[in-house]
Protein backbone atom coordinates (compact mmCIF):
# COMPACT_ATOMS: atom_id res chain seq x y z
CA UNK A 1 0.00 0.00 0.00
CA UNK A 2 1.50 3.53 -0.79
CA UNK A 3 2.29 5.81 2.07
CA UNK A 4 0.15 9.27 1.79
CA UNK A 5 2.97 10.63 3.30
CA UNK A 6 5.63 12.71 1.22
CA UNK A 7 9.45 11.41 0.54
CA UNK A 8 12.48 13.66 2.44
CA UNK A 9 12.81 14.61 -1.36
CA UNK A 10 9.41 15.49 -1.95
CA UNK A 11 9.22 17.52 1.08
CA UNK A 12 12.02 19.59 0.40
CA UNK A 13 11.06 20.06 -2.89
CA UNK A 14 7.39 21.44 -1.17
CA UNK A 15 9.52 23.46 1.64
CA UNK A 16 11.01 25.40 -1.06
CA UNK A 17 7.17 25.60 -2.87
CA UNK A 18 6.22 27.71 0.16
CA UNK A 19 9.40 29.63 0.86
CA UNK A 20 9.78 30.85 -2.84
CA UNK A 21 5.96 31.52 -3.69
CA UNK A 22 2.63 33.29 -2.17
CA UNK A 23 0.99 30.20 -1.46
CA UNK A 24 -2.62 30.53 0.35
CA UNK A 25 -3.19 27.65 3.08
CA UNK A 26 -6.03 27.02 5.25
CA UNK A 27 -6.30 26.61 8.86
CA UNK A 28 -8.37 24.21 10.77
CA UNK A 29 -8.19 23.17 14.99
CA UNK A 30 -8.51 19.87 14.97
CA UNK A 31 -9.00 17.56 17.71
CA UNK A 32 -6.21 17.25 20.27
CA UNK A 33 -6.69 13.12 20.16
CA UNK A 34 -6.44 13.22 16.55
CA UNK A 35 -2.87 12.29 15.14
CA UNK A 36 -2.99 9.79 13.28
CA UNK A 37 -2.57 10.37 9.17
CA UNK A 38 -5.48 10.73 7.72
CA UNK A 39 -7.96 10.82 10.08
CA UNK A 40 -10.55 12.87 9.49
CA UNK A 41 -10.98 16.90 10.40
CA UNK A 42 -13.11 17.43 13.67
CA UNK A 43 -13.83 20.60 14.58
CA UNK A 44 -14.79 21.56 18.03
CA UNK A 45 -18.45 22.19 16.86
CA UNK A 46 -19.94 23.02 13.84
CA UNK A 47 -19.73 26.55 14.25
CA UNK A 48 -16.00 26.17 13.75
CA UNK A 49 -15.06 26.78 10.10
CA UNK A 50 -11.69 26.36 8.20
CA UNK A 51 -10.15 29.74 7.99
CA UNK A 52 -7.95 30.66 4.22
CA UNK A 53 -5.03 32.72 4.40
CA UNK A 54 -3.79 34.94 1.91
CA UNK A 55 -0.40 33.88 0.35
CA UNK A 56 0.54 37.77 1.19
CA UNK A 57 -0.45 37.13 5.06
CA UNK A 58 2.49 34.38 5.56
CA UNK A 59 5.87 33.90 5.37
CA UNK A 60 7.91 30.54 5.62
CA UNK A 61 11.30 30.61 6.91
CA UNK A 62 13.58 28.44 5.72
CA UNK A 63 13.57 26.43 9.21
CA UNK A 64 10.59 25.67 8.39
CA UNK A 65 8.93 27.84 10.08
CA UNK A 66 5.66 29.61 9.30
CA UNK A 67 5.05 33.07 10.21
CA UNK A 68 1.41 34.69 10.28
CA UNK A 69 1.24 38.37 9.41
CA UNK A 70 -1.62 39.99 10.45
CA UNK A 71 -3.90 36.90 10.94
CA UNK A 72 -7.75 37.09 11.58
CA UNK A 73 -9.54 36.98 14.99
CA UNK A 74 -10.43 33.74 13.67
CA UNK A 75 -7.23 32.17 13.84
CA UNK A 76 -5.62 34.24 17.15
CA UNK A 77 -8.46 31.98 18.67
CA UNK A 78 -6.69 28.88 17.89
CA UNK A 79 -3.73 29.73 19.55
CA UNK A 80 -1.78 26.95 21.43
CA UNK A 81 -4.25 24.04 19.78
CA UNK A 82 -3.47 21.34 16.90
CA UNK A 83 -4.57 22.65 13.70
CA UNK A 84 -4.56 20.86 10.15
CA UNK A 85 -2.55 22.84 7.29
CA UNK A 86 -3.28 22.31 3.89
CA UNK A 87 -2.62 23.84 0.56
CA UNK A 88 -2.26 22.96 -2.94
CA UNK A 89 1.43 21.86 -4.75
CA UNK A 90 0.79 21.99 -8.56
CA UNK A 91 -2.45 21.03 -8.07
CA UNK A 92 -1.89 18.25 -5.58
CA UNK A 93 -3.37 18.47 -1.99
CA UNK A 94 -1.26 18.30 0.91
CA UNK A 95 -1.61 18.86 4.52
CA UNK A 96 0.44 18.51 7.97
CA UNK A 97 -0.86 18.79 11.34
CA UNK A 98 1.11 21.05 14.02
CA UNK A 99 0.25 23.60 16.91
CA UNK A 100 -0.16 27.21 16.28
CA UNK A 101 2.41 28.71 18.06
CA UNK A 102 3.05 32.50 19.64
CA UNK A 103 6.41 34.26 19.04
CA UNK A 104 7.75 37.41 19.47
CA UNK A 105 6.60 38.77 16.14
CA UNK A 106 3.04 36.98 16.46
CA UNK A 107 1.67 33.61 15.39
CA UNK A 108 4.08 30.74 13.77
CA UNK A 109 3.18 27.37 12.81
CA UNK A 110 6.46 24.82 12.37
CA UNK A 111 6.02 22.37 9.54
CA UNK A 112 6.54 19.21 10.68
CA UNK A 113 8.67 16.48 9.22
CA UNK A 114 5.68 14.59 7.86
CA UNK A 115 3.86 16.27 5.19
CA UNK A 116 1.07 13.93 3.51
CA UNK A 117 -1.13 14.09 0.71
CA UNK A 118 -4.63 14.85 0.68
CA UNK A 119 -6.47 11.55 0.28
CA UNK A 120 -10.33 11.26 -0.37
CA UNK A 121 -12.79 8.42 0.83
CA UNK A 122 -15.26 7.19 -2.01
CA UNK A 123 -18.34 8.11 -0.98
CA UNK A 124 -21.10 5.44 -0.64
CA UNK A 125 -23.93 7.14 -2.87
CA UNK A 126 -27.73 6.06 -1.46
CA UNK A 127 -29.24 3.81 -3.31
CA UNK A 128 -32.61 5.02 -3.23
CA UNK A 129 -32.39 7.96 -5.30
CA UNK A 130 -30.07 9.88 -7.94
CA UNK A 131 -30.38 12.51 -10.61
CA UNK A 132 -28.37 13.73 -13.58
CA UNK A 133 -28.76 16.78 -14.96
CA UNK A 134 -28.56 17.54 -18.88
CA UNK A 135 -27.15 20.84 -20.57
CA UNK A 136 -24.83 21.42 -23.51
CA UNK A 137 -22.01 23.73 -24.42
CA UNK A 138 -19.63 25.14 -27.18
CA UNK A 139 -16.97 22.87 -26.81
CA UNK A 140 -19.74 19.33 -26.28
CA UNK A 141 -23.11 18.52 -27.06
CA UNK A 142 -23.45 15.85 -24.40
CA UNK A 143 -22.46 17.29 -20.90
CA UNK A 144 -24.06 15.83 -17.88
CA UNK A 145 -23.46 16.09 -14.30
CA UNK A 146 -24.53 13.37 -11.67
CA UNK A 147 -26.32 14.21 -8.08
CA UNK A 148 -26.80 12.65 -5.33
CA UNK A 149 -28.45 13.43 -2.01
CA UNK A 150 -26.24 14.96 0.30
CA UNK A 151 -26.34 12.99 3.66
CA UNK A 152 -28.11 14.06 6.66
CA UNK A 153 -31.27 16.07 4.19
CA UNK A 154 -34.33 15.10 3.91
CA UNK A 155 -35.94 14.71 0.10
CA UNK A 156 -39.84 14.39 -0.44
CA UNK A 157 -40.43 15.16 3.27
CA UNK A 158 -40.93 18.07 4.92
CA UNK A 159 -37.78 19.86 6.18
CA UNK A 160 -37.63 19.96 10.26
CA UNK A 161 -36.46 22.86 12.04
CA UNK A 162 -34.42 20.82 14.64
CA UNK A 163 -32.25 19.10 11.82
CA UNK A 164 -30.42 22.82 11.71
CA UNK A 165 -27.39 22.53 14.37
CA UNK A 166 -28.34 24.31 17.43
CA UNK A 167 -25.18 26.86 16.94
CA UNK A 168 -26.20 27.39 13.18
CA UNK A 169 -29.84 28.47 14.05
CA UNK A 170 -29.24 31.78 14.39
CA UNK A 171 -27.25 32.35 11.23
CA UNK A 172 -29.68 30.18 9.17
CA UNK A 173 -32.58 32.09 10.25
CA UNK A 174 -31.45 34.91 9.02
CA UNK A 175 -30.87 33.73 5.68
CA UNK A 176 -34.05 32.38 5.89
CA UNK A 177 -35.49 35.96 6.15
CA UNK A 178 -33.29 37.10 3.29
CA UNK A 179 -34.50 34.60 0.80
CA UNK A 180 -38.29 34.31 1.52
CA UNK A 181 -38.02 38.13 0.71
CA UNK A 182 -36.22 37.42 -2.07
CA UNK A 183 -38.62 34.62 -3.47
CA UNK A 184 -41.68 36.41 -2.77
CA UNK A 185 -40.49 39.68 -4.75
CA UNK A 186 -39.71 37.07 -7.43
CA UNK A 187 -43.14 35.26 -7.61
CA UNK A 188 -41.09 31.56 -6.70
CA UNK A 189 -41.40 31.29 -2.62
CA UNK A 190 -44.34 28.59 -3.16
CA UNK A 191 -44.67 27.16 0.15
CA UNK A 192 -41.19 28.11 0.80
CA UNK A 193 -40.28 25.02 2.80
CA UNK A 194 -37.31 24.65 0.01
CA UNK A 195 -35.62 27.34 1.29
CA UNK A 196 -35.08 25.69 5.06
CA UNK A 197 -32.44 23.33 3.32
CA UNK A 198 -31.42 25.77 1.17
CA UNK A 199 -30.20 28.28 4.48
CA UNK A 200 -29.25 25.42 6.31
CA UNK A 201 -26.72 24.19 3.76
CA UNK A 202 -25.59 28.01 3.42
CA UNK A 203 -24.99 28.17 6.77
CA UNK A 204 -23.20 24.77 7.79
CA UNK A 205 -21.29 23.91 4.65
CA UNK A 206 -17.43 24.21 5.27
CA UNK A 207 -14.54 24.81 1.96
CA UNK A 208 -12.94 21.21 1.79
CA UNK A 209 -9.48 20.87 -0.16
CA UNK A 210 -9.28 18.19 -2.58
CA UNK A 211 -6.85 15.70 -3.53
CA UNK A 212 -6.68 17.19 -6.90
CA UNK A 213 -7.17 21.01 -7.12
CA UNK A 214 -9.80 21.99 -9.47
CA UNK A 215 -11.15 18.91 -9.99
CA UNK A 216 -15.30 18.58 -11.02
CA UNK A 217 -17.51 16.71 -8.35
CA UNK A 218 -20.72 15.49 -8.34
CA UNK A 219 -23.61 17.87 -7.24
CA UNK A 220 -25.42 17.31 -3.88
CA UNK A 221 -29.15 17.02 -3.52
CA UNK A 222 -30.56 19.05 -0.53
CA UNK A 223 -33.92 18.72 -1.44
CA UNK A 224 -37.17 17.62 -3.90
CA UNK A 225 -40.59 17.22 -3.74
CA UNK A 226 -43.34 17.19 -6.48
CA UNK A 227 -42.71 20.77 -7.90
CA UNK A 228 -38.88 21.62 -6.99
CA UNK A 229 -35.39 20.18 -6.66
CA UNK A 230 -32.50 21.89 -5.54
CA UNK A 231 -28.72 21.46 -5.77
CA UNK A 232 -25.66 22.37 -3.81
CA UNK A 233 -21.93 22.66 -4.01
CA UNK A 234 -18.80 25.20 -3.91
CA UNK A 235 -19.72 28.18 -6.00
CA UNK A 236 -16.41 27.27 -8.04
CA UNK A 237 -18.52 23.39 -9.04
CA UNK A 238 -21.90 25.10 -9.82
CA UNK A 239 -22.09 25.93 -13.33
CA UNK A 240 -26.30 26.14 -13.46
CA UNK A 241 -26.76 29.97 -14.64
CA UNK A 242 -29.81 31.33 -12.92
CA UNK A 243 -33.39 31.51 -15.53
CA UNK A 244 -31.71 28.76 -17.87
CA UNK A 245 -33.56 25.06 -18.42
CA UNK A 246 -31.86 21.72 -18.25
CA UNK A 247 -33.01 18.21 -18.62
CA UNK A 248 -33.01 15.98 -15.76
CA UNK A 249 -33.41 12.76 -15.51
CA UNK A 250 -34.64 11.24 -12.03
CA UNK A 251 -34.02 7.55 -11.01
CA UNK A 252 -35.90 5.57 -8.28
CA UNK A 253 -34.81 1.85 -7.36
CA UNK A 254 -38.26 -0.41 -7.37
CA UNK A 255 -38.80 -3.60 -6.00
CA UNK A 256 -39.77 -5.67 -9.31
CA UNK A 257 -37.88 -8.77 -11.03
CA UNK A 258 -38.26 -7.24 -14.43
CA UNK A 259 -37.81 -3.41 -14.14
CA UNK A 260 -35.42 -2.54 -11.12
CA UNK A 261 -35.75 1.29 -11.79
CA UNK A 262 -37.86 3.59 -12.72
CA UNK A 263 -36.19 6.35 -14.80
CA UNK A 264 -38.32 9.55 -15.44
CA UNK A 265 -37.40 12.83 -17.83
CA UNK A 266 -38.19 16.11 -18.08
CA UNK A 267 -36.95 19.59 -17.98
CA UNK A 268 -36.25 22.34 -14.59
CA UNK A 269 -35.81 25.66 -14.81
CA UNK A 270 -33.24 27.44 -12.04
CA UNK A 271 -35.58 29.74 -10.02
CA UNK A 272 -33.02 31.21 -8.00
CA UNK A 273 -29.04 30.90 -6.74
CA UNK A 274 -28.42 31.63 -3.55
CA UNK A 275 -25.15 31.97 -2.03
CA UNK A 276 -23.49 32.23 1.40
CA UNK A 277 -21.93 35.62 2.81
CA UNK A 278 -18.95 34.59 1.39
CA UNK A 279 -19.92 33.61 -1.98
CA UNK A 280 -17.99 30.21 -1.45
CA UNK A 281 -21.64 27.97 -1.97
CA UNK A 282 -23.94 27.84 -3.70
CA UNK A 283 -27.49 26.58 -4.10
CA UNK A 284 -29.83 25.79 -7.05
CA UNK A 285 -33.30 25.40 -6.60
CA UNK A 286 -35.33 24.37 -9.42
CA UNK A 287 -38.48 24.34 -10.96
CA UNK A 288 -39.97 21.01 -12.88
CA UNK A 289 -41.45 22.79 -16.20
CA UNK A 290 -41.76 19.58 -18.24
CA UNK A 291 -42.75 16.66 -17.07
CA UNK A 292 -45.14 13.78 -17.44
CA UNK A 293 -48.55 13.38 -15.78
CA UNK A 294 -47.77 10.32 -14.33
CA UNK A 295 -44.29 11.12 -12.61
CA UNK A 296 -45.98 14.48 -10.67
CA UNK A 297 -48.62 11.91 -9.46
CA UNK A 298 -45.42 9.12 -8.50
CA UNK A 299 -43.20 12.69 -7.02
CA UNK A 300 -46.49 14.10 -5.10
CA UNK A 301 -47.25 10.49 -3.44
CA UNK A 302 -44.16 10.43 -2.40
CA UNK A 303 -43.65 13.45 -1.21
CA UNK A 304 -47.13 13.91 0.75
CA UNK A 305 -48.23 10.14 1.27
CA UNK A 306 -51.39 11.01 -0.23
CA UNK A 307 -53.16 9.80 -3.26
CA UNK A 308 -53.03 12.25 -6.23
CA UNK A 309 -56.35 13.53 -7.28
């Protein structure tokens, strides 16, 4: 099995990286249990977010040693605890855990001798329900983008209040203010129970490097019912332009010998984007405008439990 951790060569070849250029890195506190490679980042509580410094804001010594100029609030508060450090090395993502440190001249973080790569789980996709979404461009015909439901959200239920992290209540509430004033100037707020995920995703969803910079992901599925759908991701992985249509195609597993799915087309229309304070998500939420008789009444059973009349 290949170690995720970088060669002496390899990590001098980084150490010089970051002394020669402006390279931005992010700051996390992790847990002071957690050092084994790999593990997973975890936060404090989920009010704790990863916190991106400006290549201009440090400066790495040749010991090795990082210096913070002029660091947030943000990160003075994680003085003295373990934090994870990662960045991006021609596109590859790397990360080392160490303690933020004070100095005489401020903050410092010493980059330890292990420096690993950035290594990313498969996810295990439910089974029960999936979409792809349709559009074309100037270079391809044929584009298509797969989406799954993003664990821990409801789809055809109704959103509950109490699924929003105590801490994030606040902040999400006042999104939720903002956008229900939005959708009602624009004619879309419907029952407006669309926009609970959509503020709660807003307000809980933390930047994640990747194991290859830049690389396209799947989008995540925050909610559906009968009449809407609505998709999530970094605002740099959302290419769905607000007012445009798209074909989507919806699949449901079904418990029959002969067909094991039931596939159903039609078209959406994006309603509205909405994005967090600091533009780094965004959210879709879209209209069905073409679709079948039959797959409304299959959507609004679902969603409701009632027959459709």
């Amino acid at each position: 099995m290949e170690s995720n951790s970088l060669s002496g060569i390899e990590r001098e070849l980084v150490l010089q990286y970051l002394i020669d250029g402006n390279v931005p890195v992010t700051i996390t506190p992790i847990d002071d249990s957690e050092n084994n490679e790999g593990s997973e980042i975890k936060p404090a509580s989920s009010a704790i977010f990863p916190v991106a410094l400006k290549g201009e804001q440090i400066k790495v010594l040749e010991q090795g040693i990082i210096l913070l100029t002029n660091p947030p609030k943000s990160v003075q508060n994680f003085q003295t605890k373990n934090v994870r450090v990662e960045f991006y090395f021609n596109r590859l993502g790397l990360y080392f855990n160490t303690e933020l440190k004070e100095v005489k001249s401020g903050l410092a973080l010493v980059i330890p001798s292990s420096i690993n790569r950035i290594t990313e789980l498969e996810k295990e996709r439910p089974l029960d329900f999936s979409a792809t979404l349709f559009y074309s461009c100037k270079e391809k015909t044929d584009v298509h983008i797969n989406c799954y439901p993003l664990e821990g959200y409801r789809l055809f239920s109704k959103p509950i209040w109490s699924d929003v992290p105590e801490d994030l209540q606040q902040k999400t509430k006042s999104y939720l203010e903002e956008f229900i004033a939005h959708a009602r100037k624009q004619g879309t707020a419907g029952n407006g129970l669309q926009l609970i995920p959509v503020c709660r995703y807003l307000s809980e969803a933390k930047e994640k490097m990747q194991a290859v910079e830049g690389r396209a992901e799947p989008l995540d599925i925050i909610y559906a019912d009968y009449e809407r759908i609505v998709f999530a991701s970094t605002a740099s992985n959302m290419h769905l332009d607000s007012g445009a249509e798209y074909a989507l195609e919806l699949t449901f597993p079904i418990e029959s010998t002969v067909i094991k799915t039931r596939k159903m087309f039609l078209t959406c229309c994006v309603e509205a984007l909405y994005q967090n304070d600091e533009k780094t998500f965004t959210t879709a939420v879209c209209r069905y405008t073409s679709i079948k008789e039959e797959d409304v009444r299959f959507l609004y059973e679902k969603s409701t439990n009632k027959i459709f009349v």
